[in-house]
N, C-alpha and C. Protein backbone atom coordinates (compact mmCIF):
# COMPACT_ATOMS: atom_id res chain seq x y z
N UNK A 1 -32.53 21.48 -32.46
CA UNK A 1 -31.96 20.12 -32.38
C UNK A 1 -30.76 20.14 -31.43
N UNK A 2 -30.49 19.03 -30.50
CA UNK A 2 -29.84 19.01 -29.58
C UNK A 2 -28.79 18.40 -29.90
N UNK A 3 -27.07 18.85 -29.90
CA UNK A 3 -26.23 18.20 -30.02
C UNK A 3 -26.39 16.43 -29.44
N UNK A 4 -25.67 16.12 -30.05
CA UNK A 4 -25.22 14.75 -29.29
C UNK A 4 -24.00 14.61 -28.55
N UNK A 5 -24.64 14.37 -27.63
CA UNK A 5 -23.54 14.29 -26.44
C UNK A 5 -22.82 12.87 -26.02
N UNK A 6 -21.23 13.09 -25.90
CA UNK A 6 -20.13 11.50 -26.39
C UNK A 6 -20.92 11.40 -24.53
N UNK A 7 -20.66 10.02 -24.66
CA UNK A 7 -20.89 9.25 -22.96
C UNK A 7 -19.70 8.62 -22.85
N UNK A 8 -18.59 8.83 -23.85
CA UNK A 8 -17.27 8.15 -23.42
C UNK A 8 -16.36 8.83 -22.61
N UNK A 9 -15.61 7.77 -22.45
CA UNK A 9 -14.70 8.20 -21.32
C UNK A 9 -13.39 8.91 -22.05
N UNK A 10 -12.97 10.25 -21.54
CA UNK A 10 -12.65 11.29 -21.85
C UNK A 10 -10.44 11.10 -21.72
N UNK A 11 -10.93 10.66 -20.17
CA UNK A 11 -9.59 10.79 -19.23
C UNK A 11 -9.47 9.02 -18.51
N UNK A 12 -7.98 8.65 -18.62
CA UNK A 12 -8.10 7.64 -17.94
C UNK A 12 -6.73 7.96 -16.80
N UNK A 13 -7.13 7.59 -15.52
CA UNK A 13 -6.46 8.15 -13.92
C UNK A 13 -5.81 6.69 -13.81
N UNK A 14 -4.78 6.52 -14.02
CA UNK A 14 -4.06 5.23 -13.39
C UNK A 14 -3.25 5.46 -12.05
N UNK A 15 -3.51 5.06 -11.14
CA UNK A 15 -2.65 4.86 -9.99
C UNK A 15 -1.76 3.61 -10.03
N UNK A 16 -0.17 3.36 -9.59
CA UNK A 16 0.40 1.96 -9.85
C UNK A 16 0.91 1.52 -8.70
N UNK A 17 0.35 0.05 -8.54
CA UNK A 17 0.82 -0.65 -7.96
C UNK A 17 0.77 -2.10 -7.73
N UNK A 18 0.82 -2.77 -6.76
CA UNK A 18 0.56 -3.88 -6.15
C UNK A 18 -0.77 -4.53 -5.54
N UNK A 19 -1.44 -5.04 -6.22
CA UNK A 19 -2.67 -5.76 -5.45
C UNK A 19 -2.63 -6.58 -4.35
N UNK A 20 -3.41 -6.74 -2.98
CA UNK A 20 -2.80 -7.61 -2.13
C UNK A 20 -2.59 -6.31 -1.16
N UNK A 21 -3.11 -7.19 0.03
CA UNK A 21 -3.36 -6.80 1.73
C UNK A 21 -1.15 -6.66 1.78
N UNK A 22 -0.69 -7.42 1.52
CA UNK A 22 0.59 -7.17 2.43
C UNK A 22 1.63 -5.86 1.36
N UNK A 23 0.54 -5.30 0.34
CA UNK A 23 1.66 -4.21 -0.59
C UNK A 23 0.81 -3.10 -0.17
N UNK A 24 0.01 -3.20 1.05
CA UNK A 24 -0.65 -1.93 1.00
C UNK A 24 -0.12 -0.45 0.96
N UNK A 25 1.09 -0.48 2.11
CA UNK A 25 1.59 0.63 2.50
C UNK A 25 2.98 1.09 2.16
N UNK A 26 3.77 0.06 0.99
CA UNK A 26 4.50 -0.06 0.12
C UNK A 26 4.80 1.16 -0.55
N UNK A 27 5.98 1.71 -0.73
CA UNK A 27 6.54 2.64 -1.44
C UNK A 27 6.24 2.57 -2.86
N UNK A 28 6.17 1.38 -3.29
CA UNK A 28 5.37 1.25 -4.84
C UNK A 28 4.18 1.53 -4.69
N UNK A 29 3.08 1.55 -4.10
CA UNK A 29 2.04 1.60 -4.03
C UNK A 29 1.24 2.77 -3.32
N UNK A 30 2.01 3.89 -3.43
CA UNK A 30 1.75 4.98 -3.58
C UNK A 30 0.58 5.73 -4.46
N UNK A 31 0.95 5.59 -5.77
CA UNK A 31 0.05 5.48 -6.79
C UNK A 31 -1.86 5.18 -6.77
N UNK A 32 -1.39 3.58 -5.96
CA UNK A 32 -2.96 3.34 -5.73
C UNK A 32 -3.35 4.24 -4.72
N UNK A 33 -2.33 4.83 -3.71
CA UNK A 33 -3.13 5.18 -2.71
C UNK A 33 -3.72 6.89 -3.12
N UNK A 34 -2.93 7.29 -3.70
CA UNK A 34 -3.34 8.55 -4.75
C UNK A 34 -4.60 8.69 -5.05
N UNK A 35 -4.60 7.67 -6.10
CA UNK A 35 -5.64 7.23 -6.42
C UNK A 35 -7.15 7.08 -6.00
N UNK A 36 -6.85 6.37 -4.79
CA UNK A 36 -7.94 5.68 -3.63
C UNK A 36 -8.33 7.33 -2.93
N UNK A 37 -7.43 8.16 -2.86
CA UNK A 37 -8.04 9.71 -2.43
C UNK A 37 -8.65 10.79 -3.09
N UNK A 38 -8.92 10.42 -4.45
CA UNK A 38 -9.42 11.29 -5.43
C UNK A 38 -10.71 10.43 -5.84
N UNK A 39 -10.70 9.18 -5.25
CA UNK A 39 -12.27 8.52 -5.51
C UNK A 39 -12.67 8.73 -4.44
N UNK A 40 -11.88 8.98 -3.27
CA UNK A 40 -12.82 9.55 -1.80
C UNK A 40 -13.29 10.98 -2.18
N UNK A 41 -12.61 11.85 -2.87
CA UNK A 41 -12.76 12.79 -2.60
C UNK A 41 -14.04 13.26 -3.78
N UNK A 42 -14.66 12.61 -4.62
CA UNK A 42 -15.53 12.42 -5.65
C UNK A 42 -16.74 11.51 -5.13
N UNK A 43 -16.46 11.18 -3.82
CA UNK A 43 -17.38 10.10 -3.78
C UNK A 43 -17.71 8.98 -4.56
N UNK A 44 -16.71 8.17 -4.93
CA UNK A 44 -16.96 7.29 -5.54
C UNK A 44 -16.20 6.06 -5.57
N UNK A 45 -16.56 4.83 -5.64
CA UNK A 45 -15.87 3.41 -5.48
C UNK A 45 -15.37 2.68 -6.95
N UNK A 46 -14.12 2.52 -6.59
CA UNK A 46 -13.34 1.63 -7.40
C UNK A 46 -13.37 0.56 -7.18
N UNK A 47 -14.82 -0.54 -7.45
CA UNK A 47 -14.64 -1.57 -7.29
C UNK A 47 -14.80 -2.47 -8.66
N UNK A 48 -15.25 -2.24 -9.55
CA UNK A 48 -15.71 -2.14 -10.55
C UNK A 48 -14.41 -2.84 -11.28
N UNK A 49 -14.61 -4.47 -11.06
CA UNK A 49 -13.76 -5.18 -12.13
C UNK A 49 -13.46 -5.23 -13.79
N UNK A 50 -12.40 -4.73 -14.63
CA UNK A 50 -12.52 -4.46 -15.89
C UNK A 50 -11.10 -4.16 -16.44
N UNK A 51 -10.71 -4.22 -17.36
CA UNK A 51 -9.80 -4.27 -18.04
C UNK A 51 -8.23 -4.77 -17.26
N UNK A 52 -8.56 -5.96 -16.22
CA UNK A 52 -7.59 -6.27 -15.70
C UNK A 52 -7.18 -5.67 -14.61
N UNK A 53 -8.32 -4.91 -14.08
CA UNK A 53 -8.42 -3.34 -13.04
C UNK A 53 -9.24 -3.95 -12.13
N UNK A 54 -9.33 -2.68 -11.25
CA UNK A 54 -10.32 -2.30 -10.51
C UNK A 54 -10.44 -1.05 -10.95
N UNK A 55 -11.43 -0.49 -11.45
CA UNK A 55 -12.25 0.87 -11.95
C UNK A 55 -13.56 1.43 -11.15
N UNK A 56 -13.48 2.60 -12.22
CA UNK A 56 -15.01 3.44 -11.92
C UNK A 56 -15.22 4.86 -12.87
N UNK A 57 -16.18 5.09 -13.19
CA UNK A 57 -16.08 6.58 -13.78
C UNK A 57 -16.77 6.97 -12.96
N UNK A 58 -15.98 8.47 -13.24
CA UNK A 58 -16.99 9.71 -13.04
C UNK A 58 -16.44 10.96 -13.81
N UNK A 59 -16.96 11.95 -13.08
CA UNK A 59 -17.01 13.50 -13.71
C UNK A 59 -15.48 13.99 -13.29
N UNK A 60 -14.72 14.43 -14.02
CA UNK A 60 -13.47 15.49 -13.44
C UNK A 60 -13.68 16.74 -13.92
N UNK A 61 -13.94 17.54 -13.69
CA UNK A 61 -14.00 19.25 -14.60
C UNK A 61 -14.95 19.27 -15.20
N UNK A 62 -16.31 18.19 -15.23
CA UNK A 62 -17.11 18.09 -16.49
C UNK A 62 -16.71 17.39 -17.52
N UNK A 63 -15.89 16.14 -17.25
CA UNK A 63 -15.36 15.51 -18.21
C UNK A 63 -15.18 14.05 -17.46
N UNK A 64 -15.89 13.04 -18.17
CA UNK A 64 -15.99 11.87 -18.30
C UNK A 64 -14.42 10.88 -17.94
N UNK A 65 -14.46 10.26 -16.69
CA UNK A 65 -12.93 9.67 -16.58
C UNK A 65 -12.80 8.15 -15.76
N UNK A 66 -11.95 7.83 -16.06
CA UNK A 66 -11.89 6.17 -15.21
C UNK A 66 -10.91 6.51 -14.24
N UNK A 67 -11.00 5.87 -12.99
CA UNK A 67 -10.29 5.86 -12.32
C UNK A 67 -9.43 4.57 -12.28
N UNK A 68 -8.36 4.20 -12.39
CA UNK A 68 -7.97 2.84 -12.89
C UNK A 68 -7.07 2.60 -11.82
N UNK A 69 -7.03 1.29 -11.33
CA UNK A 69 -5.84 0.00 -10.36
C UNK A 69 -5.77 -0.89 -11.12
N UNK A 70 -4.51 -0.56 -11.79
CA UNK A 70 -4.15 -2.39 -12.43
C UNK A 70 -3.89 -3.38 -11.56
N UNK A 71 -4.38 -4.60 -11.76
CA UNK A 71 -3.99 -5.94 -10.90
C UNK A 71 -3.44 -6.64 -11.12
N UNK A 72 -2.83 -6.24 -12.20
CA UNK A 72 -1.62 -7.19 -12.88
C UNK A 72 -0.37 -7.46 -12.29
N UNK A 73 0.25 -6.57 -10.96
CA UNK A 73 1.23 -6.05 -10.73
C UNK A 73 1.69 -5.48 -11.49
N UNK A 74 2.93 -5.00 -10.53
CA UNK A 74 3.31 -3.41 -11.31
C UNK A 74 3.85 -3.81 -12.84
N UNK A 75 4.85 -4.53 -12.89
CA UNK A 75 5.81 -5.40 -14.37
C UNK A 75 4.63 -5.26 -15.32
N UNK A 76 3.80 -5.41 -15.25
CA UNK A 76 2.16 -5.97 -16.52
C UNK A 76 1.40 -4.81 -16.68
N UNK A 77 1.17 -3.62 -15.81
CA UNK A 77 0.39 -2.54 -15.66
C UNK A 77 0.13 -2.00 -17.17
N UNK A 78 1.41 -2.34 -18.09
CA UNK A 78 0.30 -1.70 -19.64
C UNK A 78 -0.30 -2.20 -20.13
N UNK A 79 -0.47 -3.89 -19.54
CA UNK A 79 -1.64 -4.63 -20.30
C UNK A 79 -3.27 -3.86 -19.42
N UNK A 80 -3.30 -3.39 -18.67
CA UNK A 80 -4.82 -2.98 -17.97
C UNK A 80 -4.68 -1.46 -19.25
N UNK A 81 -3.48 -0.71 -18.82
CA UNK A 81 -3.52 0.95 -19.72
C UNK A 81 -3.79 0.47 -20.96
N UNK A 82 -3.42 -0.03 -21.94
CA UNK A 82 -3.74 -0.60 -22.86
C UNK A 82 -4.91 -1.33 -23.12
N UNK A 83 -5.72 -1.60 -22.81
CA UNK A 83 -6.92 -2.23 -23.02
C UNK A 83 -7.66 -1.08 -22.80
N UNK A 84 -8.17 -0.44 -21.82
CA UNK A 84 -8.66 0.50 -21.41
C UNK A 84 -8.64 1.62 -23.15
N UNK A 85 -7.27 2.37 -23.05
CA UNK A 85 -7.11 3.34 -23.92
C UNK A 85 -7.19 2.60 -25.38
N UNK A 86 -7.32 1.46 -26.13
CA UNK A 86 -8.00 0.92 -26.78
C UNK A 86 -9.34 1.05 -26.92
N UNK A 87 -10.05 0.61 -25.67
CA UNK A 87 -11.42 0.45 -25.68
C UNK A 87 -11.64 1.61 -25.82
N UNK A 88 -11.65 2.77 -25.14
CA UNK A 88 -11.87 3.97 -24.98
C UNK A 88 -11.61 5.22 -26.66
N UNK A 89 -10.90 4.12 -26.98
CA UNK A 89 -10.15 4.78 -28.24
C UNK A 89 -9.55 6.23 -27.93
N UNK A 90 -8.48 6.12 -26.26
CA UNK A 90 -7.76 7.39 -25.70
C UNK A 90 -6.25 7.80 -26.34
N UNK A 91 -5.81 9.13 -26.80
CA UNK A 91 -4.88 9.03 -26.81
C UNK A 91 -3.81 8.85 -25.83
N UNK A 92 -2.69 8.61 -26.00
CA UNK A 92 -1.48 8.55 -24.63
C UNK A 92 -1.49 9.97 -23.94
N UNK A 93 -2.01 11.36 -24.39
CA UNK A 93 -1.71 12.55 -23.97
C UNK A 93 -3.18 12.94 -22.92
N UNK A 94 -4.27 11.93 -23.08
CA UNK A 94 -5.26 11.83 -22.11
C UNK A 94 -5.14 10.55 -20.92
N UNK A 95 -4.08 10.31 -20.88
CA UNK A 95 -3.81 9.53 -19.58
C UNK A 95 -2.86 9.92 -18.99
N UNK A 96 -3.93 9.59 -17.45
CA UNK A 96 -2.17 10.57 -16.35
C UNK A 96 -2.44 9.11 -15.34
N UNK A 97 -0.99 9.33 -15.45
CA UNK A 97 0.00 8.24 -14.39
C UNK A 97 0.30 8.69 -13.42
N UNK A 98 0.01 8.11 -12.17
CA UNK A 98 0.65 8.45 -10.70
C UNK A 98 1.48 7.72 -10.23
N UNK A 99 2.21 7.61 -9.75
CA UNK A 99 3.41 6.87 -9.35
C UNK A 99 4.68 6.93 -8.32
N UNK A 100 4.94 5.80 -7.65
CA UNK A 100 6.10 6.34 -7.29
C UNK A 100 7.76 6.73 -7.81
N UNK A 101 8.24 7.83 -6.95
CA UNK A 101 9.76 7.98 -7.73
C UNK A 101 10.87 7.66 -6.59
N UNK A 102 11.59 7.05 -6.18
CA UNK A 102 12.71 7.24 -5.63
C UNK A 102 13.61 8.24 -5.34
N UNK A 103 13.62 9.00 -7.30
CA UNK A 103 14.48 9.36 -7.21
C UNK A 103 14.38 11.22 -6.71
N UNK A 104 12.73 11.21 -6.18
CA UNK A 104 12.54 12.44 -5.54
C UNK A 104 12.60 12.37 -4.00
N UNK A 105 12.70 13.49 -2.94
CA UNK A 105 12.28 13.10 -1.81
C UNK A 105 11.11 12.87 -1.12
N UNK A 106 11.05 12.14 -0.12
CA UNK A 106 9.37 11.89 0.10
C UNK A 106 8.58 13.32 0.55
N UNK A 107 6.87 12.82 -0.36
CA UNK A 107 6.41 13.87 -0.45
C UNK A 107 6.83 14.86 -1.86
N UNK A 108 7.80 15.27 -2.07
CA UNK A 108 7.81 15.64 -3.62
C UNK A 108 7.63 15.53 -4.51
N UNK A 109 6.58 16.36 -5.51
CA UNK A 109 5.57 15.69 -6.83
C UNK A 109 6.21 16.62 -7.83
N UNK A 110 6.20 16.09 -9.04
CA UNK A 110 6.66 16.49 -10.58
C UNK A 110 6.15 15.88 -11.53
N UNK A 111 5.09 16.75 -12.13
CA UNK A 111 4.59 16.45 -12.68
C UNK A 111 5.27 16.79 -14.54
N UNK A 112 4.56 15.68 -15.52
CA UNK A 112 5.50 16.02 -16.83
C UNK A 112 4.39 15.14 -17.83
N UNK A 113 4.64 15.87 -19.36
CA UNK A 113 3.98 15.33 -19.69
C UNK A 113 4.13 14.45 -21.41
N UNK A 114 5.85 13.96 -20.77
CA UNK A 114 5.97 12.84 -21.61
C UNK A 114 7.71 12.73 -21.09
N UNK A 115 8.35 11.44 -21.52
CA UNK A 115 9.36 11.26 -21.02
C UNK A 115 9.77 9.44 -21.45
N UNK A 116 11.26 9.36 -20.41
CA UNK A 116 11.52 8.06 -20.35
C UNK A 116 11.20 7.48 -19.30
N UNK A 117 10.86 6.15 -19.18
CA UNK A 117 10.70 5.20 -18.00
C UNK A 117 10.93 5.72 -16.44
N UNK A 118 12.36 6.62 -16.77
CA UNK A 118 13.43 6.32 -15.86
C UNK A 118 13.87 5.09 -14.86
N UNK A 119 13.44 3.82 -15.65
CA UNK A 119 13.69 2.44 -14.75
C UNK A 119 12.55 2.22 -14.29
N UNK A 120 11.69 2.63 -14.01
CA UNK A 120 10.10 2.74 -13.09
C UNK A 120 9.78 1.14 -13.96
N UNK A 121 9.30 0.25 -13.43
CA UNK A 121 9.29 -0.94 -14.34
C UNK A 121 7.30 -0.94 -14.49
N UNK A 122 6.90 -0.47 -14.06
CA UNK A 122 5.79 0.14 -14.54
C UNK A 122 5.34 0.75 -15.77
N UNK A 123 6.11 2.33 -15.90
CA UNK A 123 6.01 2.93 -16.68
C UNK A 123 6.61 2.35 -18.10
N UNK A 124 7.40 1.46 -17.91
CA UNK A 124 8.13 0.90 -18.71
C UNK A 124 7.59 -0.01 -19.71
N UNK A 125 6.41 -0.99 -18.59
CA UNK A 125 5.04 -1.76 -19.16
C UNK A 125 4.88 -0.64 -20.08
N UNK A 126 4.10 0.22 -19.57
CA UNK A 126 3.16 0.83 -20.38
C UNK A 126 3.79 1.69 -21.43
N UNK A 127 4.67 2.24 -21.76
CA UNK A 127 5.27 2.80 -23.00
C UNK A 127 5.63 1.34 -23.75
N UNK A 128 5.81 0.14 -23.36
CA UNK A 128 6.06 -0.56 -24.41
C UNK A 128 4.71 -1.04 -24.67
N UNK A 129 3.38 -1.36 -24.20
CA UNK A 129 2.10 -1.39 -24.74
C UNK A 129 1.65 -0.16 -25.75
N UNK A 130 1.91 0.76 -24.75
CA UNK A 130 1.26 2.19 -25.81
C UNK A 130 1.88 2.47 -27.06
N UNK A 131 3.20 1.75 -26.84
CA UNK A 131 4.11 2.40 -27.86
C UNK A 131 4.26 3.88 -28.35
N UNK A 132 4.18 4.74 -26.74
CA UNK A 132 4.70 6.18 -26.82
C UNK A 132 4.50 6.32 -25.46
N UNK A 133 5.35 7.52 -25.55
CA UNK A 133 6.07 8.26 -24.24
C UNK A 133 5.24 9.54 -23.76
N UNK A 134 4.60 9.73 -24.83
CA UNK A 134 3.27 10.57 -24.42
C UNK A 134 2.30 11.01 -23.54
N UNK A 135 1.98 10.35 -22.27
CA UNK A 135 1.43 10.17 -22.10
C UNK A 135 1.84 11.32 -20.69
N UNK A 136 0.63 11.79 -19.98
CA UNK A 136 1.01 13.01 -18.60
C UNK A 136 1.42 11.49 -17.23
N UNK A 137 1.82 12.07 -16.39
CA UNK A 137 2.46 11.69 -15.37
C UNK A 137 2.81 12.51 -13.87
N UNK A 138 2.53 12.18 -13.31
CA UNK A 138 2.45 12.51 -11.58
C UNK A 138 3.47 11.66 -10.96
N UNK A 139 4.29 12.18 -10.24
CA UNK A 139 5.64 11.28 -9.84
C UNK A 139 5.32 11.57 -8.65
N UNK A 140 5.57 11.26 -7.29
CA UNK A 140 5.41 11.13 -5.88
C UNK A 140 6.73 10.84 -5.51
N UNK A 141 7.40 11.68 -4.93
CA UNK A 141 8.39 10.91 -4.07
C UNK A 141 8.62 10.17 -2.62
N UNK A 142 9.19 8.98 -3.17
CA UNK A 142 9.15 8.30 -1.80
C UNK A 142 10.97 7.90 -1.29
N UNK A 143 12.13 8.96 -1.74
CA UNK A 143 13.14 9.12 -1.16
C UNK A 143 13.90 7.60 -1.70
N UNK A 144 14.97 7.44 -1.65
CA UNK A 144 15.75 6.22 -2.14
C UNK A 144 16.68 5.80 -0.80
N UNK A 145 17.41 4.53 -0.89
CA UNK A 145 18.09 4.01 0.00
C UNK A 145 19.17 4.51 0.25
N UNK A 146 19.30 4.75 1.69
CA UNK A 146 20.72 5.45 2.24
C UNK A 146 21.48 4.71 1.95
N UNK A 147 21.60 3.24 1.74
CA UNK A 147 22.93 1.87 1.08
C UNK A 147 22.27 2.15 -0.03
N UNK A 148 23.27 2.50 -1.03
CA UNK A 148 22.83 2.38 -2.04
C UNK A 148 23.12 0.59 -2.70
N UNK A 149 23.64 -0.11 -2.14
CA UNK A 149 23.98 -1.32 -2.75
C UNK A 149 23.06 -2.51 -1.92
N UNK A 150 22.04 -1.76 -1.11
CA UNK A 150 20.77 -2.92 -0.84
C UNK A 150 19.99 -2.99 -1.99
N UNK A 151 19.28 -3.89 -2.10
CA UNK A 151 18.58 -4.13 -3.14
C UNK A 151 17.39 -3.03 -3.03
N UNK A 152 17.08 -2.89 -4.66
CA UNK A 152 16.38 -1.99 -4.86
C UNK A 152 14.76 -2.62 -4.52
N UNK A 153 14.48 -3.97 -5.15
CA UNK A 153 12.85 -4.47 -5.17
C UNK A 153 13.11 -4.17 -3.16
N UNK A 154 13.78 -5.01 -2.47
CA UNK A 154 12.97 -5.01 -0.68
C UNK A 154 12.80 -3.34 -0.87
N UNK A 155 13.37 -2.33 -1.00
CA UNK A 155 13.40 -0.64 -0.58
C UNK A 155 11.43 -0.15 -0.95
N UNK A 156 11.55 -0.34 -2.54
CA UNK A 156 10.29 0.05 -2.69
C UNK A 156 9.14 -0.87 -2.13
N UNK A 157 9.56 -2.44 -2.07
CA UNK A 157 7.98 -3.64 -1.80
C UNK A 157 8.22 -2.84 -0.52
N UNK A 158 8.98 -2.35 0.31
CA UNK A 158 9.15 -1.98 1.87
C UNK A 158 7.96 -1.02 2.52
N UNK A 159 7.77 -1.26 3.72
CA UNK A 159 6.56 -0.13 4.58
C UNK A 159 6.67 0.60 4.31
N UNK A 160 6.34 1.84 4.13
CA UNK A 160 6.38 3.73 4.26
C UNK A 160 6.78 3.25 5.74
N UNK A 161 7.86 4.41 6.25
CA UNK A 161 7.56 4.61 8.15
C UNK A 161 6.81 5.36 8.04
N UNK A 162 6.30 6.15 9.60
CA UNK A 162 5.26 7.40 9.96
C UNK A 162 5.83 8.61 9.50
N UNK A 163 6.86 8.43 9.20
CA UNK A 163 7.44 10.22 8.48
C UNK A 163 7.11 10.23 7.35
N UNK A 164 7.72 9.50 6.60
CA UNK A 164 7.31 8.98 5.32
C UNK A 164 5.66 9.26 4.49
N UNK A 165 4.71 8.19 5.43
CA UNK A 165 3.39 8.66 5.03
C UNK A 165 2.64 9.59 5.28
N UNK A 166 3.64 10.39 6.21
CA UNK A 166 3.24 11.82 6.48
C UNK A 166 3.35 12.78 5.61
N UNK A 167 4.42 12.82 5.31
CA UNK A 167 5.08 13.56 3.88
C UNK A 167 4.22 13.64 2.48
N UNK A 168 3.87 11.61 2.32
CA UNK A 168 3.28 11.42 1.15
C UNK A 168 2.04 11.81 1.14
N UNK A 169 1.02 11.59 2.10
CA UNK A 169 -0.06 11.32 2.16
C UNK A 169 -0.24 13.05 2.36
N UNK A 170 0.12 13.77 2.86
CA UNK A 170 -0.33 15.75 2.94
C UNK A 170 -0.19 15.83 2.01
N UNK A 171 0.49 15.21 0.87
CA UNK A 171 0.32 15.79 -0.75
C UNK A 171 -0.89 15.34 -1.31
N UNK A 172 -1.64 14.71 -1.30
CA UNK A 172 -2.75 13.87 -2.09
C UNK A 172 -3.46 14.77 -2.63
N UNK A 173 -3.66 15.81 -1.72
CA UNK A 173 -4.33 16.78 -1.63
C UNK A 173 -4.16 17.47 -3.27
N UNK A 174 -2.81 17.70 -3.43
CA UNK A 174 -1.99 18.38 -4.29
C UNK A 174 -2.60 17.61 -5.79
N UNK A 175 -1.83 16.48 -5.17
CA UNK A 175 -2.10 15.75 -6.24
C UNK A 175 -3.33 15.58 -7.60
N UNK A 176 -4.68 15.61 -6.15
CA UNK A 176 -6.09 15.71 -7.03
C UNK A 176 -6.15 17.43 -7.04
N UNK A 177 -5.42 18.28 -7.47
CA UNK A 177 -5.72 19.14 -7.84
C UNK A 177 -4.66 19.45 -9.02
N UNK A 178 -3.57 18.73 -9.02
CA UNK A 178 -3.01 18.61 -10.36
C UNK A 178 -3.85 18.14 -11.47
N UNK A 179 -4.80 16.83 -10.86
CA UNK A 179 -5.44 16.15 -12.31
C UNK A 179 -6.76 16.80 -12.28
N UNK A 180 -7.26 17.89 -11.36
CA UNK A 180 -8.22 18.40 -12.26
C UNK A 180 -7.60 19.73 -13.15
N UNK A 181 -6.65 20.01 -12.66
CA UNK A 181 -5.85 21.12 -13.59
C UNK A 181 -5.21 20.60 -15.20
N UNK A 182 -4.97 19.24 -15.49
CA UNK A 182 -4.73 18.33 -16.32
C UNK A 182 -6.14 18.10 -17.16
N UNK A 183 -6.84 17.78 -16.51
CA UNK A 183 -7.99 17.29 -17.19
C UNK A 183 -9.11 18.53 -17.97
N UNK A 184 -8.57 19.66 -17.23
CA UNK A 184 -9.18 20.96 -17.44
C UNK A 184 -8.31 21.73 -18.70
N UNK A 185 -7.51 21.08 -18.68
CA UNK A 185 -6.31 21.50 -19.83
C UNK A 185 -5.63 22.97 -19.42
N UNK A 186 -5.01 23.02 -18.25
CA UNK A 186 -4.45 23.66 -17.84
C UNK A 186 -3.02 23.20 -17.05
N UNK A 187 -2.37 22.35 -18.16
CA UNK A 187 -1.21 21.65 -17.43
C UNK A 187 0.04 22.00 -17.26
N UNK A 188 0.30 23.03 -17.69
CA UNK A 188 1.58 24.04 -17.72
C UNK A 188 1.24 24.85 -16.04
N UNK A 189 -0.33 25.30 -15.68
CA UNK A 189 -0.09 25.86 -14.42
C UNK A 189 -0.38 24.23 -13.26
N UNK A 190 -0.44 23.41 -13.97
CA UNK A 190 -0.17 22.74 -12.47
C UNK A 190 1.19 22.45 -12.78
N UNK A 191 2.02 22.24 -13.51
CA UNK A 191 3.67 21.99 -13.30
C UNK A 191 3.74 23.37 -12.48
N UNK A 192 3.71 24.06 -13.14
CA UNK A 192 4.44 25.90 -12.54
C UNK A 192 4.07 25.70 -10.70
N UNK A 193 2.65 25.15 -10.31
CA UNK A 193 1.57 25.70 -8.82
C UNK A 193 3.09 24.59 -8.46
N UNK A 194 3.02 22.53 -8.83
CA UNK A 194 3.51 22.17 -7.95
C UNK A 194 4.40 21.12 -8.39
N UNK A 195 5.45 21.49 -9.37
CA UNK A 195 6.60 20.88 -9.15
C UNK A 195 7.36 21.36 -8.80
């Protein structure tokens, strides 16, 4: 007799950001673009309207996962994580967050796997939906403002320059090899390989 095998979804991949042609290349929107390189790199499309997303599953390590874009904007993003890890019936310690940080330099990833907000008004959604801090996380740095007394929303809604997405974008690489090291349950050696 043949086990029964779950068809649910295992892992849920949130990338965060901004929906919309003019947040494409946005320092917040990092996250999606993360994101958007680990469904290239799987072959597979996130078009797949659902839980307030754009989604898709597939395989990570042999393990069942969504690839998730909330469209809520960033402020709302735990109403999509939240529905999802509901439906899914996921805990917070099987979802990894990608994101941007400021408060690293561009190109620098740190990964962790529970914490505070740190202001991220994102992450912030979603620990007050999930109601825990639990949950793994991928930080991206995209460097902070040399004035520190310009406003913070123009810095992040702002372009990447060409240095910038140079920096960010040679990590991606990194990145989808953190979350199959995460998803493989080996998350102590992707902090150690690349924070």
């Amino acid at each position: 007799m043949f086990g029964k095998r779950s068809t649910g979804v295992k892992w849920l991949i949130v990338g965060l950001g901004n929906p919309g042609k003019k947040y494409e290349n946005t320092r917040h929107n990092v996250g999606f673009q993360s994101v958007n390189y680990i469904a290239d790199k799987l072959k597979v499309k996130i078009n797949r309207s659902k839980f307030h997303s754009l989604t898709c599953t597939c395989e990570i390590e042999n393990e069942k996962a969504m690839l998730m874009l909330p469209q809520t904007f960033m402020n709302e993003s735990g109403i999509a994580v939240e529905e999802a890890a509901s439906f899914y019936k996921l805990n917070p310690e099987n979802i990894i967050v990608i994101f941007d940080d400021i408060a690293l330099n561009p190109g620098a990833i740190r990964i962790k796997t529970k914490g505070s907000s740190g202001g991220h008004n994102g992450l912030k959604s979603i620990q007050g939906m999930l109601n825990s801090e639990n949950y793994q996380r991928i930080k991206i740095g995209t460097g902070d403002r040399l004035d520190k007394d310009s406003d913070l929303a123009d810095w992040v809604l702002g372009q990447l320059t060409d240095q910038e997405k140079k920096l960010i974008y040679d990590r991606f690489e990194d990145i989808y090899s953190s979350v199959r090291l995460i998803v493989s349950g080996n998350t102590e050696k992707a902090m150690n390989s690349y924070n």
